[in-house]
C-alpha atoms as a PDB file:
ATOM      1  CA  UNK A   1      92.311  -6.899 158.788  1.00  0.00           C
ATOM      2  CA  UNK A   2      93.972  -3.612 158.855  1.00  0.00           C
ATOM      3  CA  UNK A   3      92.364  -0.380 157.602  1.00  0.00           C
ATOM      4  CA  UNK A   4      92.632   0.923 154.388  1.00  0.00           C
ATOM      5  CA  UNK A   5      94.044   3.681 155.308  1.00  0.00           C
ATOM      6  CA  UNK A   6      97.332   2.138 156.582  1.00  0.00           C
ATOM      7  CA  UNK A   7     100.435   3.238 154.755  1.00  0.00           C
ATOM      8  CA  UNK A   8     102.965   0.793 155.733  1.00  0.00           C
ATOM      9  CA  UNK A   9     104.207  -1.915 157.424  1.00  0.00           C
ATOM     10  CA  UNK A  10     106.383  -3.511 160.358  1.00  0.00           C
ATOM     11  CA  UNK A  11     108.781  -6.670 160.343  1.00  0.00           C
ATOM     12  CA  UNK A  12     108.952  -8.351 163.897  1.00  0.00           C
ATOM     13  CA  UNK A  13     110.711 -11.748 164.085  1.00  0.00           C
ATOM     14  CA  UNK A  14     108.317 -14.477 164.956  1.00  0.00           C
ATOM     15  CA  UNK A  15     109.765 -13.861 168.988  1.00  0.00           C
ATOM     16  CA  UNK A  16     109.437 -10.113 168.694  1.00  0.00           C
ATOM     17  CA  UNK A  17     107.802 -10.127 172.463  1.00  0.00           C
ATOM     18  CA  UNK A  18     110.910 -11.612 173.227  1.00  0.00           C
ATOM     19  CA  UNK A  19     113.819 -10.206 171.164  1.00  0.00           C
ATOM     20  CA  UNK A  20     111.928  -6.822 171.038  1.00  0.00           C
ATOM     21  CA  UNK A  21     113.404  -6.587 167.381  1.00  0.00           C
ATOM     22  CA  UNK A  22     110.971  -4.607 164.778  1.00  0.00           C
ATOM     23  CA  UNK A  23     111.667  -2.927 161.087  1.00  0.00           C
ATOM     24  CA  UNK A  24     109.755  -1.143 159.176  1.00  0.00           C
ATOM     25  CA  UNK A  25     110.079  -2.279 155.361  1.00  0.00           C
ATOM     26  CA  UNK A  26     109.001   0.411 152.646  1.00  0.00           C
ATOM     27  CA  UNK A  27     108.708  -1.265 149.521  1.00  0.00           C
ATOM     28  CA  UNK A  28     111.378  -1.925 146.921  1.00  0.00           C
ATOM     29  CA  UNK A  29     111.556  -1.335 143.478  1.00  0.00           C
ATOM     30  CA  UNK A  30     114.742  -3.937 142.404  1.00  0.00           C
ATOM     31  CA  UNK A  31     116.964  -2.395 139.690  1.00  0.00           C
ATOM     32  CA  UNK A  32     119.421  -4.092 137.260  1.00  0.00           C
ATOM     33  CA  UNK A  33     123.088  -2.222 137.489  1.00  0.00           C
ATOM     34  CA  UNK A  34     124.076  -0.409 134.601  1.00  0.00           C
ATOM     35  CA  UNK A  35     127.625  -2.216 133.425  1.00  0.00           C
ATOM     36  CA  UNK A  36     129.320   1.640 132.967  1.00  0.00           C
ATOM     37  CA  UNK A  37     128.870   1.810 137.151  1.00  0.00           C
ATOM     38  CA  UNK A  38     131.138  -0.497 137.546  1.00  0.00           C
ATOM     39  CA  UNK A  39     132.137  -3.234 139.403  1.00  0.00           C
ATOM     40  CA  UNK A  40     131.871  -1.330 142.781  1.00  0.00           C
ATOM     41  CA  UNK A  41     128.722  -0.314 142.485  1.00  0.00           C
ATOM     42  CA  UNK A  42     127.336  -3.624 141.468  1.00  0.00           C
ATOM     43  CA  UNK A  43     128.887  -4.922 144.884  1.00  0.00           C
ATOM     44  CA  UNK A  44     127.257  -2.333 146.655  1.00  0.00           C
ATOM     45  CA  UNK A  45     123.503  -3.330 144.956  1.00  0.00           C
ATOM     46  CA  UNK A  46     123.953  -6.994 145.732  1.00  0.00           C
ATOM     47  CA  UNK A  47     125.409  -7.012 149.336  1.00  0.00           C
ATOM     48  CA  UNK A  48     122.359  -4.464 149.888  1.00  0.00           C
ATOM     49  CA  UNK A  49     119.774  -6.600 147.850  1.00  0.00           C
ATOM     50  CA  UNK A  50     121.095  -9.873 149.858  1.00  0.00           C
ATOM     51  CA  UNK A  51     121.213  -8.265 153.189  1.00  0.00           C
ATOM     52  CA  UNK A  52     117.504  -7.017 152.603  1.00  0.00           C
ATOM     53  CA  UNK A  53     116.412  -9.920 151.277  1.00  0.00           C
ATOM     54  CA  UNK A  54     117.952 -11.881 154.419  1.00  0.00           C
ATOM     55  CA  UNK A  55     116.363 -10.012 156.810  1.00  0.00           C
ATOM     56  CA  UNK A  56     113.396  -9.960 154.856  1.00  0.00           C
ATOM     57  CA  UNK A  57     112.757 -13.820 154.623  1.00  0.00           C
ATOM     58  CA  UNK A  58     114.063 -13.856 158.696  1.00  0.00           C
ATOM     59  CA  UNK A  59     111.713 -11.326 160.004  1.00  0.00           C
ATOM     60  CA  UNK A  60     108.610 -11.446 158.169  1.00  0.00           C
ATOM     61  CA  UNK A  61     105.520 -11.276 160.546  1.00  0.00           C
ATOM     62  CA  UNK A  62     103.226  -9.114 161.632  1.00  0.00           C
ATOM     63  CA  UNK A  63     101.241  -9.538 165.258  1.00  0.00           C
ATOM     64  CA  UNK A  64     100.011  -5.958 165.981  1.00  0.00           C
ATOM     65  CA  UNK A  65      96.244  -5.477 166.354  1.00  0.00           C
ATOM     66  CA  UNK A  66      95.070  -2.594 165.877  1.00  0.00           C
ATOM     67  CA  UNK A  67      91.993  -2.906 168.027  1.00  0.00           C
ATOM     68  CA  UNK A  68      94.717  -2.925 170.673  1.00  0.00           C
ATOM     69  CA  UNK A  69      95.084   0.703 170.919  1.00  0.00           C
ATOM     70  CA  UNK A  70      91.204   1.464 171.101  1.00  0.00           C
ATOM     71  CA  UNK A  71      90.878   3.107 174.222  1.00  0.00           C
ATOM     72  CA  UNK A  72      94.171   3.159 175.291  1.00  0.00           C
ATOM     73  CA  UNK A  73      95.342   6.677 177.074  1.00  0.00           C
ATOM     74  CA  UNK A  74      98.165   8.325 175.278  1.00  0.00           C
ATOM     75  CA  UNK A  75     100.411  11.290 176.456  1.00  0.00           C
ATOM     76  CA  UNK A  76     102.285  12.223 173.253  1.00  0.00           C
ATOM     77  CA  UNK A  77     105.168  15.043 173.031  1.00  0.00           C
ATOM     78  CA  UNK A  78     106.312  16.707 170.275  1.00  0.00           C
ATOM     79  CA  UNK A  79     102.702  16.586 168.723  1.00  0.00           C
ATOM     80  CA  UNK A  80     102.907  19.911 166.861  1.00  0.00           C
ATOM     81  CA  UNK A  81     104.748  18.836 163.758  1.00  0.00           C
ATOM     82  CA  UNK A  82     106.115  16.298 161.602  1.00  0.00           C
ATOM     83  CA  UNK A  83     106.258  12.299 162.989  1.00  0.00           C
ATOM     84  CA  UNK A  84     104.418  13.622 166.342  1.00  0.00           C
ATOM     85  CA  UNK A  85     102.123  15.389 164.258  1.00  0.00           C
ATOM     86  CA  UNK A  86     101.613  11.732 162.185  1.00  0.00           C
ATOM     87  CA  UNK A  87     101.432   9.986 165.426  1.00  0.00           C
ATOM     88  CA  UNK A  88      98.812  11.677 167.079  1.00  0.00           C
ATOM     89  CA  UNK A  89      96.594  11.557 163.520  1.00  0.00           C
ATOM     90  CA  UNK A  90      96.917   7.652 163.684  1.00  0.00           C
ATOM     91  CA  UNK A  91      96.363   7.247 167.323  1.00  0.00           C
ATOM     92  CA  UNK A  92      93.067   9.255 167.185  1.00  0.00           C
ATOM     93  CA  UNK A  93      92.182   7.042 163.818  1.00  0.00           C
ATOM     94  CA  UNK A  94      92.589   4.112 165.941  1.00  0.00           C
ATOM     95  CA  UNK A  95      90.414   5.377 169.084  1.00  0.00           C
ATOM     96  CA  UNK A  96      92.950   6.090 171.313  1.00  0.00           C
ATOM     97  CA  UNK A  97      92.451   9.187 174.234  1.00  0.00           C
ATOM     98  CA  UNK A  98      95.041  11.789 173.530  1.00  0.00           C
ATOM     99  CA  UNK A  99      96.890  14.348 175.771  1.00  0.00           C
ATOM    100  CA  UNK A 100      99.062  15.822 173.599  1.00  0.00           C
ATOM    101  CA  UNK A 101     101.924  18.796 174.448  1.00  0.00           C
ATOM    102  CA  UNK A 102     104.044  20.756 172.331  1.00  0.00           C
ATOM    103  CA  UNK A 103     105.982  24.235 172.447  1.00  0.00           C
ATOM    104  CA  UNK A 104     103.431  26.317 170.299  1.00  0.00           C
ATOM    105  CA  UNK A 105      99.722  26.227 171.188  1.00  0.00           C
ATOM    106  CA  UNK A 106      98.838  27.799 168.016  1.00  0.00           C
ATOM    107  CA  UNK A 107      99.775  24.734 166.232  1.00  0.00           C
ATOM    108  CA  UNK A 108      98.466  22.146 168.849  1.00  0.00           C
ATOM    109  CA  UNK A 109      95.088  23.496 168.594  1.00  0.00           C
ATOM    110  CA  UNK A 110      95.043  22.962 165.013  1.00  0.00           C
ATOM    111  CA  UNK A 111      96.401  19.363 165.672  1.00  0.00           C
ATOM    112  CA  UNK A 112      93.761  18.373 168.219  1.00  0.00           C
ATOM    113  CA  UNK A 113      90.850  19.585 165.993  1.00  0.00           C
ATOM    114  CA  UNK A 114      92.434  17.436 163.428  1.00  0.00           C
ATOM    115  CA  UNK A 115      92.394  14.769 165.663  1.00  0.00           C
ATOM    116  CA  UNK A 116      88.723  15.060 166.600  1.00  0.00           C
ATOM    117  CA  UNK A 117      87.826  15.205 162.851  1.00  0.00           C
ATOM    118  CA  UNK A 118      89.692  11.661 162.264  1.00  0.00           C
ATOM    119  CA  UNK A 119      87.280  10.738 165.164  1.00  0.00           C
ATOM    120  CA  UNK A 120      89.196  10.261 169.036  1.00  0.00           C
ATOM    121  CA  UNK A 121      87.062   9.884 171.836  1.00  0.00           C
ATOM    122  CA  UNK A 122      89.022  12.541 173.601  1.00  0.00           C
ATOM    123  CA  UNK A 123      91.905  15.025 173.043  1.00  0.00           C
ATOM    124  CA  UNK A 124      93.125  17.265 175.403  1.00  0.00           C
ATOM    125  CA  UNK A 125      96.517  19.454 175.159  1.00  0.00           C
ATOM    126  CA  UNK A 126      98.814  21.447 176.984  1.00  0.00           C
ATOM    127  CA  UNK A 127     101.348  23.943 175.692  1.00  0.00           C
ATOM    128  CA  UNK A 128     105.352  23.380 177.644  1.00  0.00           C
ATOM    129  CA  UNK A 129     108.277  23.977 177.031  1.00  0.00           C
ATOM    130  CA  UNK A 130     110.637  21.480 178.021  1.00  0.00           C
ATOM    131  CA  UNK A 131     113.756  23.703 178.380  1.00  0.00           C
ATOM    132  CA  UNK A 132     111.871  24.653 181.599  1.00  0.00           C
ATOM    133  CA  UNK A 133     112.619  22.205 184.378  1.00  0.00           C
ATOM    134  CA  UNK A 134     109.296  22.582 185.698  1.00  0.00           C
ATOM    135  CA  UNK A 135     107.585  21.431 182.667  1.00  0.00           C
ATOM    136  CA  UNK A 136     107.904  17.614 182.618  1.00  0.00           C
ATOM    137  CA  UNK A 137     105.779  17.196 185.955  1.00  0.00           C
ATOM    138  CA  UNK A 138     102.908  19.402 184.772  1.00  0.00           C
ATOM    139  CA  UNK A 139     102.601  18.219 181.600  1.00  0.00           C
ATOM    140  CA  UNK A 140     102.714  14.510 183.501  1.00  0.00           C
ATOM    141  CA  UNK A 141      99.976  15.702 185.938  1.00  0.00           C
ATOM    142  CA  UNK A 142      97.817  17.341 183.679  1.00  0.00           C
ATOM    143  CA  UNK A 143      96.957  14.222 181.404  1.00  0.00           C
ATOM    144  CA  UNK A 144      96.912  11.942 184.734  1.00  0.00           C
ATOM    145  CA  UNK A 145      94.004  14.696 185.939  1.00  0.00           C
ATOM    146  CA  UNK A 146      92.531  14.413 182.220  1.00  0.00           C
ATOM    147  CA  UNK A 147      92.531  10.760 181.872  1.00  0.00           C
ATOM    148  CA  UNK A 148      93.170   9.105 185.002  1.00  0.00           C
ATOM    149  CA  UNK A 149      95.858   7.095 184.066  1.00  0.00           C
ATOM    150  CA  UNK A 150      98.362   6.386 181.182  1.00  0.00           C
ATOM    151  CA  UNK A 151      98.644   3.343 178.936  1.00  0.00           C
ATOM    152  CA  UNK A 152     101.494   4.691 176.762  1.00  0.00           C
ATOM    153  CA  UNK A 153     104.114   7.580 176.843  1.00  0.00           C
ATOM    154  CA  UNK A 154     105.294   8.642 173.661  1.00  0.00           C
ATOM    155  CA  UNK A 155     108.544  10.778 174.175  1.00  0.00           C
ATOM    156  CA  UNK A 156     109.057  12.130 170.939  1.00  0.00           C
ATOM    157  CA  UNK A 157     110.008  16.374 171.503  1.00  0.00           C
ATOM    158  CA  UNK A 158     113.192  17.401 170.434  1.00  0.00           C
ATOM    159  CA  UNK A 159     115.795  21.077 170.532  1.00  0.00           C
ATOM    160  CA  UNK A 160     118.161  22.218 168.500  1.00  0.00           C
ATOM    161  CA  UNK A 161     120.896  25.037 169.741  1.00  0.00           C
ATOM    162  CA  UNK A 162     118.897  27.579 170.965  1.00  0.00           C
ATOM    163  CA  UNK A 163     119.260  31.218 168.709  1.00  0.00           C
ATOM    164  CA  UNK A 164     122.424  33.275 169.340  1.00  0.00           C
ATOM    165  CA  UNK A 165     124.476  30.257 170.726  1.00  0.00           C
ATOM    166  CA  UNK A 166     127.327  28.724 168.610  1.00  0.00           C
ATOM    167  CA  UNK A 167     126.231  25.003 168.001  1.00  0.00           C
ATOM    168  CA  UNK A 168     129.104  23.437 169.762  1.00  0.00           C
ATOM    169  CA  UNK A 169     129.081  25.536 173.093  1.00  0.00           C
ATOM    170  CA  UNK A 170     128.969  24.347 176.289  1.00  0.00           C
ATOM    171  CA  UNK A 171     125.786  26.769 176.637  1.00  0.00           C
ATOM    172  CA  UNK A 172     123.674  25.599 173.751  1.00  0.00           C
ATOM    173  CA  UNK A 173     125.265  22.023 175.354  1.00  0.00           C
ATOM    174  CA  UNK A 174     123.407  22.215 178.569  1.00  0.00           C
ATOM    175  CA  UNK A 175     120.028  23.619 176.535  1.00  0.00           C
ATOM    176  CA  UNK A 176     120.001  20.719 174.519  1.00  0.00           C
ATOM    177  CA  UNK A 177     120.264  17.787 177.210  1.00  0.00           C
ATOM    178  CA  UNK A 178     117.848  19.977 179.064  1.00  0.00           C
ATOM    179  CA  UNK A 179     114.879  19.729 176.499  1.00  0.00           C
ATOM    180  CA  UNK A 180     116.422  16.510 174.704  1.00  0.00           C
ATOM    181  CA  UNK A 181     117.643  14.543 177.599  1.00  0.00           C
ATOM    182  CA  UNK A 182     116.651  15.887 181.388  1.00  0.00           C
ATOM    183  CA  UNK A 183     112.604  16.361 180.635  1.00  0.00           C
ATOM    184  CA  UNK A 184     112.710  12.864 179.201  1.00  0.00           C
ATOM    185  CA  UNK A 185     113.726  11.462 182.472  1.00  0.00           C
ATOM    186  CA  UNK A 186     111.760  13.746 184.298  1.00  0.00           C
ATOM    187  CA  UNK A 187     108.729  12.524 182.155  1.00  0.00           C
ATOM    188  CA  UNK A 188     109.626   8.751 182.724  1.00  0.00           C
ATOM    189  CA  UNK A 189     110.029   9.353 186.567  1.00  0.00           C
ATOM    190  CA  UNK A 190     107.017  10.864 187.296  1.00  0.00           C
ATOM    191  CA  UNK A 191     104.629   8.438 184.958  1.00  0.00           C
ATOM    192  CA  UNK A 192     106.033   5.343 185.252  1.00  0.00           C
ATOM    193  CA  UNK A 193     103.637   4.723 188.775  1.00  0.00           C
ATOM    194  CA  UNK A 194     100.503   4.905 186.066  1.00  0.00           C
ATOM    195  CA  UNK A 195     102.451   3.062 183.830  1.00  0.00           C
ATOM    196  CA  UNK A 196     103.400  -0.045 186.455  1.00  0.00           C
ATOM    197  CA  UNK A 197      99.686  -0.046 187.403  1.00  0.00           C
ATOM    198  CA  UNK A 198      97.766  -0.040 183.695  1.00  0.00           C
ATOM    199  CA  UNK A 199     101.297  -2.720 182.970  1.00  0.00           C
ATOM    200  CA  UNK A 200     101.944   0.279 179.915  1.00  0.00           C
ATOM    201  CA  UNK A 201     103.895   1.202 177.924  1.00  0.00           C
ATOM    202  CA  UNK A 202     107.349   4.217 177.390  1.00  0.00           C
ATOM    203  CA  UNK A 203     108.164   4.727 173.631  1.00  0.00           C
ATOM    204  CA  UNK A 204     111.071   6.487 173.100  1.00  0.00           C
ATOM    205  CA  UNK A 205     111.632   8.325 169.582  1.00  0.00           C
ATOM    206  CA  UNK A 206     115.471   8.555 169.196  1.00  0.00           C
ATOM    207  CA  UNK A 207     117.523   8.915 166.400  1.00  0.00           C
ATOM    208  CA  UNK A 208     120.615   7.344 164.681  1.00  0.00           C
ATOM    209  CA  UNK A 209     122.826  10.095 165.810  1.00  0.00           C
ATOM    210  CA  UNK A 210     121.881   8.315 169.336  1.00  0.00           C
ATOM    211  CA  UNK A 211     123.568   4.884 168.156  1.00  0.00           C
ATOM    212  CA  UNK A 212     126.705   5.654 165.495  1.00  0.00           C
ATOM    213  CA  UNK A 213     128.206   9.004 165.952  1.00  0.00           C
ATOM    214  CA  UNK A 214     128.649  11.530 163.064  1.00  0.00           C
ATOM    215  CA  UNK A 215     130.596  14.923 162.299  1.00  0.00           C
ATOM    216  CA  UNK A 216     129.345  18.037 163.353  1.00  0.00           C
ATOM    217  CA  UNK A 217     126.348  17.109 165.855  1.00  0.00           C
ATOM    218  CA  UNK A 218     128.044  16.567 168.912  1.00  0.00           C
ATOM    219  CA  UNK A 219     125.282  17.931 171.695  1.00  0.00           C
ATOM    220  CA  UNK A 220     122.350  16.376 170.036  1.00  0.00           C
ATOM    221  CA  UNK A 221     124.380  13.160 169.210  1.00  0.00           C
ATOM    222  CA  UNK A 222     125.383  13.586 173.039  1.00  0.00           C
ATOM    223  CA  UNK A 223     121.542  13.989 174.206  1.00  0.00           C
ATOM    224  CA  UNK A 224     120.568  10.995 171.828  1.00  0.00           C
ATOM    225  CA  UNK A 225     123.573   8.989 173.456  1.00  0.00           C
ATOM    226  CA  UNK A 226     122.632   9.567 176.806  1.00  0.00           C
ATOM    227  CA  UNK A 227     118.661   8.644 176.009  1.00  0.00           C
ATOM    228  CA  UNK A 228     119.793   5.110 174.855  1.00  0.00           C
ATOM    229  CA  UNK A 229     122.050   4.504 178.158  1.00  0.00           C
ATOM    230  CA  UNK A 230     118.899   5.549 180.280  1.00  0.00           C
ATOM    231  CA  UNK A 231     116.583   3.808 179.081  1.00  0.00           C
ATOM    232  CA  UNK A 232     118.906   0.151 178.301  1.00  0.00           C
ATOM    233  CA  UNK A 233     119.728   0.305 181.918  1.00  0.00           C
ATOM    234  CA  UNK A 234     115.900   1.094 182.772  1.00  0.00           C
ATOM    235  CA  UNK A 235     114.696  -1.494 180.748  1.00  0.00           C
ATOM    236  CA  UNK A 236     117.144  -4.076 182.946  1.00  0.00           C
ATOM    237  CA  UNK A 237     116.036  -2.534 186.276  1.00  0.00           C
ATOM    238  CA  UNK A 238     112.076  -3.244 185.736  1.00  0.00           C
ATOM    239  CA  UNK A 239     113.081  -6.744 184.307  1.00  0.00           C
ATOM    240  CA  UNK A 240     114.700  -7.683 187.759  1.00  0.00           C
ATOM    241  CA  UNK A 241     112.436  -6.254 189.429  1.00  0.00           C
ATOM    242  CA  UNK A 242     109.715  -7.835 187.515  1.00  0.00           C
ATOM    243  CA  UNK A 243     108.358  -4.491 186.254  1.00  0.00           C
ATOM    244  CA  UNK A 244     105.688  -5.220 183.573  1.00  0.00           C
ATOM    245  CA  UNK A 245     106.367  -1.766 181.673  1.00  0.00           C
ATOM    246  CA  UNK A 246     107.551  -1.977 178.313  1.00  0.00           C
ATOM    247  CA  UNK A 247     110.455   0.084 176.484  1.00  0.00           C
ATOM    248  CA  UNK A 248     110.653   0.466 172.658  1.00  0.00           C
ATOM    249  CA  UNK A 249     113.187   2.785 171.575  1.00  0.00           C
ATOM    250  CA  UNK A 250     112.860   3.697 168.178  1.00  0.00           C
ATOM    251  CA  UNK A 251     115.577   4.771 165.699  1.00  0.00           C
ATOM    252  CA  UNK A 252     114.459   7.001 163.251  1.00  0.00           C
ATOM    253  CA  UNK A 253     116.300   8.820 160.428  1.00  0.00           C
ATOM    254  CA  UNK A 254     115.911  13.361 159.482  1.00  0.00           C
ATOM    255  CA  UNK A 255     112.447  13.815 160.919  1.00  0.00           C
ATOM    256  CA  UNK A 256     109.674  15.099 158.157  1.00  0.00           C
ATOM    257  CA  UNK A 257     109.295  18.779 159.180  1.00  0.00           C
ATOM    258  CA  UNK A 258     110.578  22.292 157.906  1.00  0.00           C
ATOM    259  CA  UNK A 259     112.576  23.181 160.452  1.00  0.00           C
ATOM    260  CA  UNK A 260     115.105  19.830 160.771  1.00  0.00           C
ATOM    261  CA  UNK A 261     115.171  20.410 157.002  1.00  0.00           C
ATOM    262  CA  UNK A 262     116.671  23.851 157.005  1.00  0.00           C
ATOM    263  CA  UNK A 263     118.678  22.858 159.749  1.00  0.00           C
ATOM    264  CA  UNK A 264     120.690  20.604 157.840  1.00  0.00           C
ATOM    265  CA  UNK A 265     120.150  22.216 154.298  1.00  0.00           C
ATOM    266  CA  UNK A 266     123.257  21.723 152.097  1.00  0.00           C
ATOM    267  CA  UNK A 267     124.642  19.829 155.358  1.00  0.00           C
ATOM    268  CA  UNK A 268     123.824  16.120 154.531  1.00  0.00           C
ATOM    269  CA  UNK A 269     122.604  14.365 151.504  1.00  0.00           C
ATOM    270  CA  UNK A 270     120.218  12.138 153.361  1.00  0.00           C
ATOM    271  CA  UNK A 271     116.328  12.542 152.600  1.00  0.00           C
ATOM    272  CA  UNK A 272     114.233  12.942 155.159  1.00  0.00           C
ATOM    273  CA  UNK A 273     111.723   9.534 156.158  1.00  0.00           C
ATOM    274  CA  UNK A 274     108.036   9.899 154.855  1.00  0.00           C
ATOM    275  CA  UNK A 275     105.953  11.371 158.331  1.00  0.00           C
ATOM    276  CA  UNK A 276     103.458   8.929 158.028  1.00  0.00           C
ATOM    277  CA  UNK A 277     105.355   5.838 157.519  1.00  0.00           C
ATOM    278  CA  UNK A 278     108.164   6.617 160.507  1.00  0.00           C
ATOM    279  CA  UNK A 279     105.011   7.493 162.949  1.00  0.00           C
ATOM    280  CA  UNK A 280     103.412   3.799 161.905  1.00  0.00           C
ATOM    281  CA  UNK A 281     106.607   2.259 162.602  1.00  0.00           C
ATOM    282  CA  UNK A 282     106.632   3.871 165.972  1.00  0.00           C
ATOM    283  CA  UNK A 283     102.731   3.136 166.602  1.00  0.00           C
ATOM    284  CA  UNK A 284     103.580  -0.743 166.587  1.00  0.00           C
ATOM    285  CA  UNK A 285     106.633  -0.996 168.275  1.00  0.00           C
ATOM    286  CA  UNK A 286     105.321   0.461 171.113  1.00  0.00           C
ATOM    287  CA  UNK A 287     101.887  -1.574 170.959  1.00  0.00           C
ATOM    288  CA  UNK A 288     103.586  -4.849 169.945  1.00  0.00           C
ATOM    289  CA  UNK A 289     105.926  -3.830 173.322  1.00  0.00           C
ATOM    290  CA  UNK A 290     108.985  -4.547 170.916  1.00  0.00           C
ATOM    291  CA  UNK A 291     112.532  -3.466 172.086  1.00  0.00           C
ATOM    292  CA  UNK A 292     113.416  -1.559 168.901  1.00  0.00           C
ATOM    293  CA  UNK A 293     112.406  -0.578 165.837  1.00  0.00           C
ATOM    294  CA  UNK A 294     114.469   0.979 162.923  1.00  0.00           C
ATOM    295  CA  UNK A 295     113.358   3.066 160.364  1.00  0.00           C
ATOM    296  CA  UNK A 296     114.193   2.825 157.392  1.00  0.00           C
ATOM    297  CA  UNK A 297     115.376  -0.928 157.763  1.00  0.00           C
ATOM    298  CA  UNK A 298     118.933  -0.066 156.888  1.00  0.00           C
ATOM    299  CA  UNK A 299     119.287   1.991 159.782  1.00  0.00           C
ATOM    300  CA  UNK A 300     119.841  -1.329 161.843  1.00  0.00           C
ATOM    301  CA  UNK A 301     122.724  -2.393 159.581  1.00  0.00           C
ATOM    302  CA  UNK A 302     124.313   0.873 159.890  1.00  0.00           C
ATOM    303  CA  UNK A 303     124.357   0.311 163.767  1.00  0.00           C
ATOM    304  CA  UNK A 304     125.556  -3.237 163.379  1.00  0.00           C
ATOM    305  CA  UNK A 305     128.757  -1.630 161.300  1.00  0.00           C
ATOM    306  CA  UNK A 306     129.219   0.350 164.373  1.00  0.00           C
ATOM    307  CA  UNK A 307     131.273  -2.181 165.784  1.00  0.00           C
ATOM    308  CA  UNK A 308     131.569  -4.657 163.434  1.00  0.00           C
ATOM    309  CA  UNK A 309     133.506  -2.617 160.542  1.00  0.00           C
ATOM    310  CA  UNK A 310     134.331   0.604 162.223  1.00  0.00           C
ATOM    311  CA  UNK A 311     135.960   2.062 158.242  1.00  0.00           C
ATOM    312  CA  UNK A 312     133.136   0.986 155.998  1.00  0.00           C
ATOM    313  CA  UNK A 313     130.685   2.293 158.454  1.00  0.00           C
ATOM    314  CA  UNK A 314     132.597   5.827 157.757  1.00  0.00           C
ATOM    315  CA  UNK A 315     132.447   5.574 154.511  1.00  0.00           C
ATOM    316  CA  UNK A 316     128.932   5.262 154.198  1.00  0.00           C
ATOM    317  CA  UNK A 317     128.593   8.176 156.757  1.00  0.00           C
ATOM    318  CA  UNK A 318     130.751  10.149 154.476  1.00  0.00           C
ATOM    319  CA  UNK A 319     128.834   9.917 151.206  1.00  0.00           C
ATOM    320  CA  UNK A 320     125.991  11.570 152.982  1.00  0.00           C
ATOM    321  CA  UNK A 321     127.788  14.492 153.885  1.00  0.00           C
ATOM    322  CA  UNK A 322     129.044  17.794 152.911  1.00  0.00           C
ATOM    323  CA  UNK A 323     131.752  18.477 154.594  1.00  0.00           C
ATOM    324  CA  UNK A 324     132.816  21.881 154.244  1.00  0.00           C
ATOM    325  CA  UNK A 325     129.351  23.045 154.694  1.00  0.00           C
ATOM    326  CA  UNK A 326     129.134  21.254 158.026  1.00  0.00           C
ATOM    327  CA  UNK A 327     132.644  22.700 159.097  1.00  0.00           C
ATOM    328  CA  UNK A 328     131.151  26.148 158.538  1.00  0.00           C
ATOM    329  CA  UNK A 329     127.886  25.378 160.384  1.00  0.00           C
END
């Protein structure tokens, strides 16, 4: 029985340890069409409604326990803010020892002593920035020196351009794989020892940007690109190898914070995923071990248009975005 307290909830097929595929499903309020929109937007509703209701019939189970997580050790980046912000409050609901790391320590601090209210056995932090090269290791050895081993890592930090750079230059480029890209790998590398031993677990927080490519966000779609390469070809190299360390890479729409907000203000249309919901999603991917999880659900059709119908696929990006103010950015 899950807590009260639980806002939402995942869709794994009934072979989710073995087709790794997850959704989260917010709920849905079903609307009749008014007949003045249409005929194209009625097509729209019901290819939508069956779709959903498709997967929804197909996919609906639910085998994460929380107990599972009671105990477990957790490095978490990103944990100032938005979804890593949620994250770390339902990890330290569910028990779990925390390291977490962040750029500001002002705003970790107030995040751990949140967590210790909501009642973890232990929460520990250390302030990095991951545009320094050096950073990844320490961080790394720190929360192996706090608690002697790691369960799960939870890579969920992200950059934009840094300040005076233009957006698309090969300077603000090479900053953004640094802090989006490089200290991931350099994360991975140096825990995955701990996380072959405790047989763990690496959750990746990506983005869509990182599976169908849009206008006007080509370093971070570049960075997001790259994350999904790395970590589909290091998922195959511990299968072979008979690695038992799982990879859930989780695809995740405008994170919930101020500053991705602004960043795309009069940009894009899209509204950014509820904090608590997207960091739920993410919480039982990575403990059910699944390969994926999308959220919101649709997310997953948009990256099955990818390649199946390359001009629909635009259109959809299109309606979500302002294009002259994008030019300009």
């Amino acid at each position: 029985m899950e807590p009260a307290w639980w806002p939402g909830r995942v869709v794994a097929s009934p072979n989710a340890h073995q087709t790794g595929q997850l959704w989260a499903w917010p709920l849905l309020a079903t609307s009749v069409p008014c007949p003045s929109a249409g005929p194209r937007r009625t097509m729209k509703v019901l290819l939508l409604t069956g779709l959903g209701a498709l997967f929804f019939a197909y996919y609906w189970d639910d085998n994460f326990d929380p107990a599972s997580l009671q105990g477990a050790r957790v490095l978490l980046t990103g944990a100032n803010a938005g979804v890593g912000e949620e994250l770390a409050y339902h990890y330290a609901r569910l028990g779990s020892h925390l390291v977490l790391t962040a750029h500001t320590e002002a705003f970790l601090q107030k995040v751990v002593g949140n967590c210790r209210k909501l009642g973890a056995p232990k929460v520990f932090y250390i302030a990095a920035d991951m545009a320094s090269p050096e950073a990844p290791e320490s961080v790394v050895q720190f929360a192996l020196d706090k608690l002697g081993g790691l369960d799960y890592l939870v890579l969920n930090h992200i950059g934009g351009a840094p300040a005076g750079t233009r957006a698309r230059s090969a300077q603000a480029t090479r900053w953004l794989m640094q802090v989006n890209f490089l200290s991931y790998v350099q994360l991975t590398s140096r825990a995955l020892p701990s996380l072959t031993d405790s047989k763990g677990s690496l959750v990746v927080v990506s983005s869509l940007l990182g599976r169908v490519p849009a206008s006007f966000s080509t370093p971070y779609s570049a960075a997001k690109f790259a994350l999904d390469g790395f970590f589909g070809s290091l998922r195959r190299e511990l299968d072979v190898q008979d690695v038992n360390v799982a990879i859930t890479m989780c695809v995740l729409g405008l994170r919930d914070r101020a500053s991705a907000a602004e960043a795309v203000r009069g940009v894009t249309r899209v509204k950014a995923a509820p904090g608590p919901r997207a960091a739920l999603a993410v919480i039982r991917g990575g403990a059910t071990r699944a390969a994926g999880v999308f959220y919101p659900w649709r997310f997953h059709l948009l990256c099955l248009l990818r390649r199946w119908l390359p001009l629909p696929r635009a259109w959809f990006i299109r309606q979500e975005l302002n294009v002259t103010a994008a030019a300009a950015a």
